[in-house]
PDB file of N, CA and C in Angstrom:
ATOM      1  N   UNK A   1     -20.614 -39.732 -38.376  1.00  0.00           N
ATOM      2  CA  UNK A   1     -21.046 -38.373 -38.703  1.00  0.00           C
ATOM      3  C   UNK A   1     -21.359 -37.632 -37.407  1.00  0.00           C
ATOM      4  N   UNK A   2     -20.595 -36.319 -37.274  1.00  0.00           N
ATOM      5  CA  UNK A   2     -20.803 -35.443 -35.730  1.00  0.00           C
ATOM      6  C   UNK A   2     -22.143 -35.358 -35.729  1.00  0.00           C
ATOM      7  N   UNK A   3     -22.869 -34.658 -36.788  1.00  0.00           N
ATOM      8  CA  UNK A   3     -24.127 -34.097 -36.871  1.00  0.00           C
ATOM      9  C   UNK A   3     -25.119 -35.144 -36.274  1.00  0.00           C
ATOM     10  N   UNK A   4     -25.234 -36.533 -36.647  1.00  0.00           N
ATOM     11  CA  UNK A   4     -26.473 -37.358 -36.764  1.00  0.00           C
ATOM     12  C   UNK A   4     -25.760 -37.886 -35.048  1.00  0.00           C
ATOM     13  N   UNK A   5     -24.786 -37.727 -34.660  1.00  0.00           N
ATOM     14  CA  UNK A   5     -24.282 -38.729 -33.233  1.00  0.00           C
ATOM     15  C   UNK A   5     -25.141 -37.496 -32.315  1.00  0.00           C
ATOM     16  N   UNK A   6     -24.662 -36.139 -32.830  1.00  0.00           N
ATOM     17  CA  UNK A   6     -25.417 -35.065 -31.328  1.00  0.00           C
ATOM     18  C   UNK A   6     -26.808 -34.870 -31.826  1.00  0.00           C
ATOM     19  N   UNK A   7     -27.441 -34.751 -32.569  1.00  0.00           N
ATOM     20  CA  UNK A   7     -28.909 -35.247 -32.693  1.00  0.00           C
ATOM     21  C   UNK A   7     -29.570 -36.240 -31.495  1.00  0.00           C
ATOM     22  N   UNK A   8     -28.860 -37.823 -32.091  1.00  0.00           N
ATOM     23  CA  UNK A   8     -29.429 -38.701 -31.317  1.00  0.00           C
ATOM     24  C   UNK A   8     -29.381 -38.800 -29.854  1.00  0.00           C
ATOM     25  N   UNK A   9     -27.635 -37.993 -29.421  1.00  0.00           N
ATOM     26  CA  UNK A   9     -27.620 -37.756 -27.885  1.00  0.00           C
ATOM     27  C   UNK A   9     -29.089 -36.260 -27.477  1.00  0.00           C
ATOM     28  N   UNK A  10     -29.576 -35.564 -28.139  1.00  0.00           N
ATOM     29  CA  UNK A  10     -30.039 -34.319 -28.124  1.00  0.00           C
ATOM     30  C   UNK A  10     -31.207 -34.647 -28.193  1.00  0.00           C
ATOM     31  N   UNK A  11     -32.304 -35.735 -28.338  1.00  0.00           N
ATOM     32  CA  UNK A  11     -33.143 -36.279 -27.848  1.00  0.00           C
ATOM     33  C   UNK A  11     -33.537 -37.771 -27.980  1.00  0.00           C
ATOM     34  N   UNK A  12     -34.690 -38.213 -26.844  1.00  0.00           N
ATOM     35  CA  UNK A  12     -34.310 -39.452 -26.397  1.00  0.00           C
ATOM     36  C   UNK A  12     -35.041 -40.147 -27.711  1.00  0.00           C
ATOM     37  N   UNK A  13     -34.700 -41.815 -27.394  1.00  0.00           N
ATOM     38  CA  UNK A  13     -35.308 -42.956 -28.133  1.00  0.00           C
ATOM     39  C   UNK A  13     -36.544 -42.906 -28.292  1.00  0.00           C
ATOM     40  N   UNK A  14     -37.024 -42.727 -27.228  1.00  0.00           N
ATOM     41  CA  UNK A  14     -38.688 -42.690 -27.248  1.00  0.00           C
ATOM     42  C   UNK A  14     -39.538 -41.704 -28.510  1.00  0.00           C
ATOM     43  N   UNK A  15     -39.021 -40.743 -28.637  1.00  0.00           N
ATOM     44  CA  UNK A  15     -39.296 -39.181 -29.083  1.00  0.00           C
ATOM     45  C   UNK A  15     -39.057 -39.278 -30.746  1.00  0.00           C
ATOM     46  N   UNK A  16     -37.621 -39.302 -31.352  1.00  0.00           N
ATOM     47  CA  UNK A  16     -36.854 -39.794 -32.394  1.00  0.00           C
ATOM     48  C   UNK A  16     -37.747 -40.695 -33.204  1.00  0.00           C
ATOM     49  N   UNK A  17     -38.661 -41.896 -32.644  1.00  0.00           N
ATOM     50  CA  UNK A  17     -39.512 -42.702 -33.864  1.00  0.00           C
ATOM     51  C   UNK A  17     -40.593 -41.409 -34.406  1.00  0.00           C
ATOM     52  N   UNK A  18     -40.917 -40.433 -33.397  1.00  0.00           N
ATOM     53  CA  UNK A  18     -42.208 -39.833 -33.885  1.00  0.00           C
ATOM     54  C   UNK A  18     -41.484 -38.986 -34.527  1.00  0.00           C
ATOM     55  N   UNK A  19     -40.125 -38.722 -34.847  1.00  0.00           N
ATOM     56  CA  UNK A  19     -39.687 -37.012 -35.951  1.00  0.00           C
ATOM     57  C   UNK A  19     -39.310 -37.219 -37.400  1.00  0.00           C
ATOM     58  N   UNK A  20     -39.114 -36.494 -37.370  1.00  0.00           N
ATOM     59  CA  UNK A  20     -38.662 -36.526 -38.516  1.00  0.00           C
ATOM     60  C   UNK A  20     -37.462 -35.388 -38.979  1.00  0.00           C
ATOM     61  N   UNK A  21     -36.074 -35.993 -38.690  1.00  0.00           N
ATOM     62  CA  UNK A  21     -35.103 -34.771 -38.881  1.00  0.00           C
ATOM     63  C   UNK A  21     -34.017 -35.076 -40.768  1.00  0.00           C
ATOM     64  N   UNK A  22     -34.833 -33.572 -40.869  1.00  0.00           N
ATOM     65  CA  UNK A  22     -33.980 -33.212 -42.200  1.00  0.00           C
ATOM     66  C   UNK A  22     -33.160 -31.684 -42.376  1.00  0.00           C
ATOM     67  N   UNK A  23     -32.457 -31.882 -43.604  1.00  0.00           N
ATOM     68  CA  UNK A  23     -31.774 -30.424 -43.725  1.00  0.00           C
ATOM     69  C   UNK A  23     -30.852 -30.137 -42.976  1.00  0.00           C
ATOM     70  N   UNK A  24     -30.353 -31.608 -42.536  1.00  0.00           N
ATOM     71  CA  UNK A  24     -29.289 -31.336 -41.986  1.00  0.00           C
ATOM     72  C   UNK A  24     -27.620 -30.491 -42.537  1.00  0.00           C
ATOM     73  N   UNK A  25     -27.325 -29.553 -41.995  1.00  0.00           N
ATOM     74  CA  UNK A  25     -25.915 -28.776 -42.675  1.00  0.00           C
ATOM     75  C   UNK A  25     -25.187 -28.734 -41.379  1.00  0.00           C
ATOM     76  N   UNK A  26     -23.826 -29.039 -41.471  1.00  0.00           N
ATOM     77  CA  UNK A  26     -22.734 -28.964 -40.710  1.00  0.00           C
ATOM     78  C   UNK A  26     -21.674 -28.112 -41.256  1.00  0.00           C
ATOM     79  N   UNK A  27     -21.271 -26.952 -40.574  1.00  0.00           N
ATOM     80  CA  UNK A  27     -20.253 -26.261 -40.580  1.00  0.00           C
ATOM     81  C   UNK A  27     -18.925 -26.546 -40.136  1.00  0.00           C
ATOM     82  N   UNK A  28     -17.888 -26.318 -40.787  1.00  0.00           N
ATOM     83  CA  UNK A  28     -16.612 -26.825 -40.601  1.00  0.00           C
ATOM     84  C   UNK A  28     -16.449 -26.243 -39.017  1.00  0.00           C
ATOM     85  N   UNK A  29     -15.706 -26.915 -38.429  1.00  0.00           N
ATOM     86  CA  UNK A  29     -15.272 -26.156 -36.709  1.00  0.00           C
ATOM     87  C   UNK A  29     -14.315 -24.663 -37.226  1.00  0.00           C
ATOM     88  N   UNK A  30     -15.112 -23.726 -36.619  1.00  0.00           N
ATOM     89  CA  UNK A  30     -13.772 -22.061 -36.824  1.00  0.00           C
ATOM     90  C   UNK A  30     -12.715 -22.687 -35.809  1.00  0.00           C
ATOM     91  N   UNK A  31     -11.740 -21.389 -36.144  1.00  0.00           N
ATOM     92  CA  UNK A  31     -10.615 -21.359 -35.192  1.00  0.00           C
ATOM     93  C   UNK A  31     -10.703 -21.637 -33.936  1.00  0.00           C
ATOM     94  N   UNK A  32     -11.490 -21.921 -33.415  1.00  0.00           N
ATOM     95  CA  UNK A  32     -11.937 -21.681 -32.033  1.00  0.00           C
ATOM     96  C   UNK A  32     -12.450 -23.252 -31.596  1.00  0.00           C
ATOM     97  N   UNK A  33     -12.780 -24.254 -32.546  1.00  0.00           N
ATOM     98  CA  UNK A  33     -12.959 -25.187 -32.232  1.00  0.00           C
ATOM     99  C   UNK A  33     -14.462 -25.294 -32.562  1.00  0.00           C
ATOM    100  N   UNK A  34     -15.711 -24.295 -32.193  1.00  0.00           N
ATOM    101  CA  UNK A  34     -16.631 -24.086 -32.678  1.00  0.00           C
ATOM    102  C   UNK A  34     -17.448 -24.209 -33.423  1.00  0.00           C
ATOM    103  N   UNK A  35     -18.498 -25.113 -33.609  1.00  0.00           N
ATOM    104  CA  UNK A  35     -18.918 -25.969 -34.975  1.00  0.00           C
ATOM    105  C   UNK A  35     -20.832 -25.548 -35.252  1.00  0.00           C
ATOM    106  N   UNK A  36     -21.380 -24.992 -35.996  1.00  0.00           N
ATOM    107  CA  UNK A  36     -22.902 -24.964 -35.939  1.00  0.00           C
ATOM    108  C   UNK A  36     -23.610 -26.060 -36.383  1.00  0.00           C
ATOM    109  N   UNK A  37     -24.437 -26.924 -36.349  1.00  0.00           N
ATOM    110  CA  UNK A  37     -25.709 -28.236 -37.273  1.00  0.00           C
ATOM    111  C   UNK A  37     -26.728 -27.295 -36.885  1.00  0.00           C
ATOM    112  N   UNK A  38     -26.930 -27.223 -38.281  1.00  0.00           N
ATOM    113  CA  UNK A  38     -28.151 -26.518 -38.727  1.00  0.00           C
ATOM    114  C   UNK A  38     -29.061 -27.908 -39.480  1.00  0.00           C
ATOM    115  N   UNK A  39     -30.733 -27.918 -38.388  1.00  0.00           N
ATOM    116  CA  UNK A  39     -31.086 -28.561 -39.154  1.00  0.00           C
ATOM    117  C   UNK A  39     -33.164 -28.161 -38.447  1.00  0.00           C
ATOM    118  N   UNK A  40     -33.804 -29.299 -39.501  1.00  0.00           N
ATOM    119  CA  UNK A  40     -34.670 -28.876 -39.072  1.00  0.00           C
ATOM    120  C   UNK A  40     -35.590 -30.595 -38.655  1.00  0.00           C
ATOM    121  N   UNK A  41     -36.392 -29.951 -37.609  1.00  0.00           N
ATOM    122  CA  UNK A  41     -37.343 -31.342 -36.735  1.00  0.00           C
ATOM    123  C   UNK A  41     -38.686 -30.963 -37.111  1.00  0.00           C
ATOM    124  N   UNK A  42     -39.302 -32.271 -37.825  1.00  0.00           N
ATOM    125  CA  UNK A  42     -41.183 -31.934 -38.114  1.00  0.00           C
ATOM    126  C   UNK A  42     -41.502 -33.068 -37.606  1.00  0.00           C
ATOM    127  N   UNK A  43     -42.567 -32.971 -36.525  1.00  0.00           N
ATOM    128  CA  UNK A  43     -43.493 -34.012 -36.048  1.00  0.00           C
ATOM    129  C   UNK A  43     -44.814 -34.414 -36.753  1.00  0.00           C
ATOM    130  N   UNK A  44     -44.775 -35.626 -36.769  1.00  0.00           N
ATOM    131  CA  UNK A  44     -46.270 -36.236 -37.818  1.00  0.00           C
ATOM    132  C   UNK A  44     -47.174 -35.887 -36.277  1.00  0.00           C
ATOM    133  N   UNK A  45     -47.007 -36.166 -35.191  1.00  0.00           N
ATOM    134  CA  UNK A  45     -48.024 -36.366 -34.121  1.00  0.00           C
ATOM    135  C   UNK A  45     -48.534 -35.141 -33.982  1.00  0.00           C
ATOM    136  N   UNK A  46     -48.101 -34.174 -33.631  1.00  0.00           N
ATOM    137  CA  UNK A  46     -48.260 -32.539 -33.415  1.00  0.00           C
ATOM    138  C   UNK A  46     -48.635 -31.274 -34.883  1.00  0.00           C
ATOM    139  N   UNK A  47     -47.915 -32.206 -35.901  1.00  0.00           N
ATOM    140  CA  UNK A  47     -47.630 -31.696 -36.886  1.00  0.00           C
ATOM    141  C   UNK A  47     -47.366 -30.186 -37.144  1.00  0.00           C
ATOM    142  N   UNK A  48     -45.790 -30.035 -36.387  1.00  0.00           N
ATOM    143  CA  UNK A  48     -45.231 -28.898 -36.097  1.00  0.00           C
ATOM    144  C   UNK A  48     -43.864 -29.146 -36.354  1.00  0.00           C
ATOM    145  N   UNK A  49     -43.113 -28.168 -37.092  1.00  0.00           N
ATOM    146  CA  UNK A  49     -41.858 -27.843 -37.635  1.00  0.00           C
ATOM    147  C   UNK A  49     -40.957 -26.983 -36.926  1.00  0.00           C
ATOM    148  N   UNK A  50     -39.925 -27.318 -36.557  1.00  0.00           N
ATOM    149  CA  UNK A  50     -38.959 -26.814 -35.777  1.00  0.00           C
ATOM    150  C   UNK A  50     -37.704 -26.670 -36.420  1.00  0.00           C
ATOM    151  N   UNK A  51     -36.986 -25.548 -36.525  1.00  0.00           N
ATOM    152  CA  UNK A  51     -35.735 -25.437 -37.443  1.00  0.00           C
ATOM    153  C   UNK A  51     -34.752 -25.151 -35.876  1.00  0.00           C
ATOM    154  N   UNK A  52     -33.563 -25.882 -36.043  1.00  0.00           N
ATOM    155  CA  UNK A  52     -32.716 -26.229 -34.763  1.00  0.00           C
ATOM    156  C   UNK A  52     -31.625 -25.838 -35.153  1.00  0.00           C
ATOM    157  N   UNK A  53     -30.643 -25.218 -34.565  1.00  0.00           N
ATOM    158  CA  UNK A  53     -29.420 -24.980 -34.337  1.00  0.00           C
ATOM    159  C   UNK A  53     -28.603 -25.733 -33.233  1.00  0.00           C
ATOM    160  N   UNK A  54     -27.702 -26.372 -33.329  1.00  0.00           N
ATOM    161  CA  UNK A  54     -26.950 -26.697 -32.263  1.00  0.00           C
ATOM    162  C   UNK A  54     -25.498 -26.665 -32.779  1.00  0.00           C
ATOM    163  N   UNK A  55     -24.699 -26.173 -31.493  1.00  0.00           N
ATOM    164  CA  UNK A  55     -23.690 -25.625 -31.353  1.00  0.00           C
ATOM    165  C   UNK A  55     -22.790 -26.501 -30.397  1.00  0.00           C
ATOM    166  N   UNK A  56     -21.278 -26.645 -30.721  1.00  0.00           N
ATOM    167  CA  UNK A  56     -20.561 -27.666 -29.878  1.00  0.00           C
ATOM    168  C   UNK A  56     -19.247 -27.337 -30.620  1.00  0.00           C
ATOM    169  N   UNK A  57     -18.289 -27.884 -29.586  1.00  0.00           N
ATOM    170  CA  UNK A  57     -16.988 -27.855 -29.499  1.00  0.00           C
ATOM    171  C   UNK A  57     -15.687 -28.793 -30.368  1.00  0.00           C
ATOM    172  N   UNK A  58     -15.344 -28.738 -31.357  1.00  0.00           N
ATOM    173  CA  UNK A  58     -14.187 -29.929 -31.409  1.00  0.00           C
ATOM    174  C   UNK A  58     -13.513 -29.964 -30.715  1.00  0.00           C
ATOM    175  N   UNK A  59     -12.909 -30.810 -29.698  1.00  0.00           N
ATOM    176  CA  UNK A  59     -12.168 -30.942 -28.651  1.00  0.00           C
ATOM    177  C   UNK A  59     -11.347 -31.755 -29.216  1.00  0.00           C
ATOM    178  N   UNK A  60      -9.577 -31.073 -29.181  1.00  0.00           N
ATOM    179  CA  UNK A  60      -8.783 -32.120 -29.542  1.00  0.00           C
ATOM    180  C   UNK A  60      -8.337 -33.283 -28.282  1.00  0.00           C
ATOM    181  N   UNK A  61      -8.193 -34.740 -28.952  1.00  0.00           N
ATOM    182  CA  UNK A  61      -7.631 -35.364 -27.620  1.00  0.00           C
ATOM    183  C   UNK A  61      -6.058 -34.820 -27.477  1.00  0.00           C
ATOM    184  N   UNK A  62      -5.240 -34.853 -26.558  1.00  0.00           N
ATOM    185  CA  UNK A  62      -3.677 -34.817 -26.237  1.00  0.00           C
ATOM    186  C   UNK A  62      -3.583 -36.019 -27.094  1.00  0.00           C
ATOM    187  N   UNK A  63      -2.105 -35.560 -27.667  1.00  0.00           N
ATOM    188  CA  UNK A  63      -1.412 -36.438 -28.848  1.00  0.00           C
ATOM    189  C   UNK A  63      -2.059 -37.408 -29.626  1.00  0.00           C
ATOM    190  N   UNK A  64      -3.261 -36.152 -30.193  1.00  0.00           N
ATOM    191  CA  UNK A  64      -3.480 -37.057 -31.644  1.00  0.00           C
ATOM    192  C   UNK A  64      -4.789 -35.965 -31.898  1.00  0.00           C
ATOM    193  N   UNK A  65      -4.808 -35.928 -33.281  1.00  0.00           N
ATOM    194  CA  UNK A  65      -5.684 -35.008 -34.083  1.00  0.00           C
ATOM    195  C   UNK A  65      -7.293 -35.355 -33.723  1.00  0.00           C
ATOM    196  N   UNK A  66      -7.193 -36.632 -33.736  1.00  0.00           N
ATOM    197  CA  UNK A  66      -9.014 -37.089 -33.552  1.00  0.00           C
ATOM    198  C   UNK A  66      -9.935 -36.014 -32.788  1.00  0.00           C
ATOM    199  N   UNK A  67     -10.789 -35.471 -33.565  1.00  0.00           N
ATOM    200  CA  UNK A  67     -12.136 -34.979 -32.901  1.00  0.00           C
ATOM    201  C   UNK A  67     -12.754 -35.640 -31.724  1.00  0.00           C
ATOM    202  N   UNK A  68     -12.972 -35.037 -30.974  1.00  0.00           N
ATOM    203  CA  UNK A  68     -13.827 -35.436 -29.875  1.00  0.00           C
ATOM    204  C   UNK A  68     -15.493 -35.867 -30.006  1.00  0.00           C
ATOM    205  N   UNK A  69     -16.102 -36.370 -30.636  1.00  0.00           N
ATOM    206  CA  UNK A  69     -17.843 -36.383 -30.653  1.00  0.00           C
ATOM    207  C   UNK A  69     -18.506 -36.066 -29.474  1.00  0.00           C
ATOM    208  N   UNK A  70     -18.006 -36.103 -28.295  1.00  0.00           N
ATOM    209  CA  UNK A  70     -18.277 -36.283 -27.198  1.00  0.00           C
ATOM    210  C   UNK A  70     -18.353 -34.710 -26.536  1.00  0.00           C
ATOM    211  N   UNK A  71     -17.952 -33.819 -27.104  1.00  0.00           N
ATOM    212  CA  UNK A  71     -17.728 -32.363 -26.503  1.00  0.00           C
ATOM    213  C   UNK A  71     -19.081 -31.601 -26.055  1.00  0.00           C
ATOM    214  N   UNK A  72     -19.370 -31.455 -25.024  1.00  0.00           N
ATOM    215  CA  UNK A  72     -20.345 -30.926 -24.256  1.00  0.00           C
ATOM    216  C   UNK A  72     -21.367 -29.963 -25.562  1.00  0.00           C
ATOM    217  N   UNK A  73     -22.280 -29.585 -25.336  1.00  0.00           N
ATOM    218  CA  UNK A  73     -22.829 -28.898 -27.071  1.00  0.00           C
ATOM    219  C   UNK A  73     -24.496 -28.086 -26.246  1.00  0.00           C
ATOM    220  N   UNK A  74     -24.835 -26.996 -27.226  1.00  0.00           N
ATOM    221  CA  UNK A  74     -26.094 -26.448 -26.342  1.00  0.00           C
ATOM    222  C   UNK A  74     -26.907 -26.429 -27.801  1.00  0.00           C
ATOM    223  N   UNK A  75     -28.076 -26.869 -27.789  1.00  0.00           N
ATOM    224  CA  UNK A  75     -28.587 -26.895 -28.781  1.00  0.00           C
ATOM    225  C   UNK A  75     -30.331 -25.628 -28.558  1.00  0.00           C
ATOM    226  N   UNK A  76     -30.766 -25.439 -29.764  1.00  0.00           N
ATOM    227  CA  UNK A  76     -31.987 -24.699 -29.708  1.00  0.00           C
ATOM    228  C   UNK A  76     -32.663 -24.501 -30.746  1.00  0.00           C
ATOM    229  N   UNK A  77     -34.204 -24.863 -30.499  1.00  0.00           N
ATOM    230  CA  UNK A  77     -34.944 -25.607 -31.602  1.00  0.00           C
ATOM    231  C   UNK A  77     -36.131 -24.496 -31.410  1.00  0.00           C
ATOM    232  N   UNK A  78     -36.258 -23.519 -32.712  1.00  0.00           N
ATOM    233  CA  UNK A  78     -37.497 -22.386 -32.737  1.00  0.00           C
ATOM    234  C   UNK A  78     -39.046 -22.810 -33.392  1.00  0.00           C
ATOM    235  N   UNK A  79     -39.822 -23.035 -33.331  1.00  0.00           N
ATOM    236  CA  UNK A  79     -40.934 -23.435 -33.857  1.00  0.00           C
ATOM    237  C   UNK A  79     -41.371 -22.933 -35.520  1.00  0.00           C
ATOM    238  N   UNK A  80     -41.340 -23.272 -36.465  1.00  0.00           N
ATOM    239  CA  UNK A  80     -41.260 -22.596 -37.889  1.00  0.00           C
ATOM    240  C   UNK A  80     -42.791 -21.880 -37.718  1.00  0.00           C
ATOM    241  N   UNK A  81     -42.745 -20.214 -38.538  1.00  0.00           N
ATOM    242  CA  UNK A  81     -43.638 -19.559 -38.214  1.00  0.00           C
ATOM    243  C   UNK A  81     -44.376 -19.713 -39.707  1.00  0.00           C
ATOM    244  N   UNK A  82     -46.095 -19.836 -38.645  1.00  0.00           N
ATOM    245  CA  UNK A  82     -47.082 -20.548 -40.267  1.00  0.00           C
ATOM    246  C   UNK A  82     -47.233 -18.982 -41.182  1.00  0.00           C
ATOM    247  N   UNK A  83     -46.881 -19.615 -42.715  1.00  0.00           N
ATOM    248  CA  UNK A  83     -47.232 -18.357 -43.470  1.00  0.00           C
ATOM    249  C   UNK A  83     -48.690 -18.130 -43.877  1.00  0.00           C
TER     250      UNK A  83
END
């Protein structure tokens, strides 16, 4: 799964036992190769909610369809505002 592989590259081991990531949605790649994961990060330690966007590339390999997982990606995580 693209979504859960750039997550785990998108922060470290250490960090990941304390979150908690749900709501994860993946958008098909546009024409462009272009793909959004929409998802959201809540910490038990801090107990603060973060809804994340990250953005990345399907990169085709030369001669052959396979997706790239590996395509460079910029991600950005807003703090959920308390109602």
């Amino acid at each position: 799964m693209h979504a859960q592989a750039a997550i785990n590259r998108d922060f470290q081991t250490g960090d990941i036992s304390e979150l908690t990531i749900s709501n994860i949605k993946e958008n098909p790649p546009s024409v462009t190769g272009k793909r959004n994961i929409y998802f959201t990060v809540s910490s038990a330690v801090t107990n603060r909610v973060y809804h994340c966007i990250r953005a990345d590339y399907s990169v085709r390999r030369f001669g052959s369809g396979d997706l790239n997982p590996e395509s460079p990606g910029h991600m950005v995580c807003e703090p959920q505002k308390k109602s």
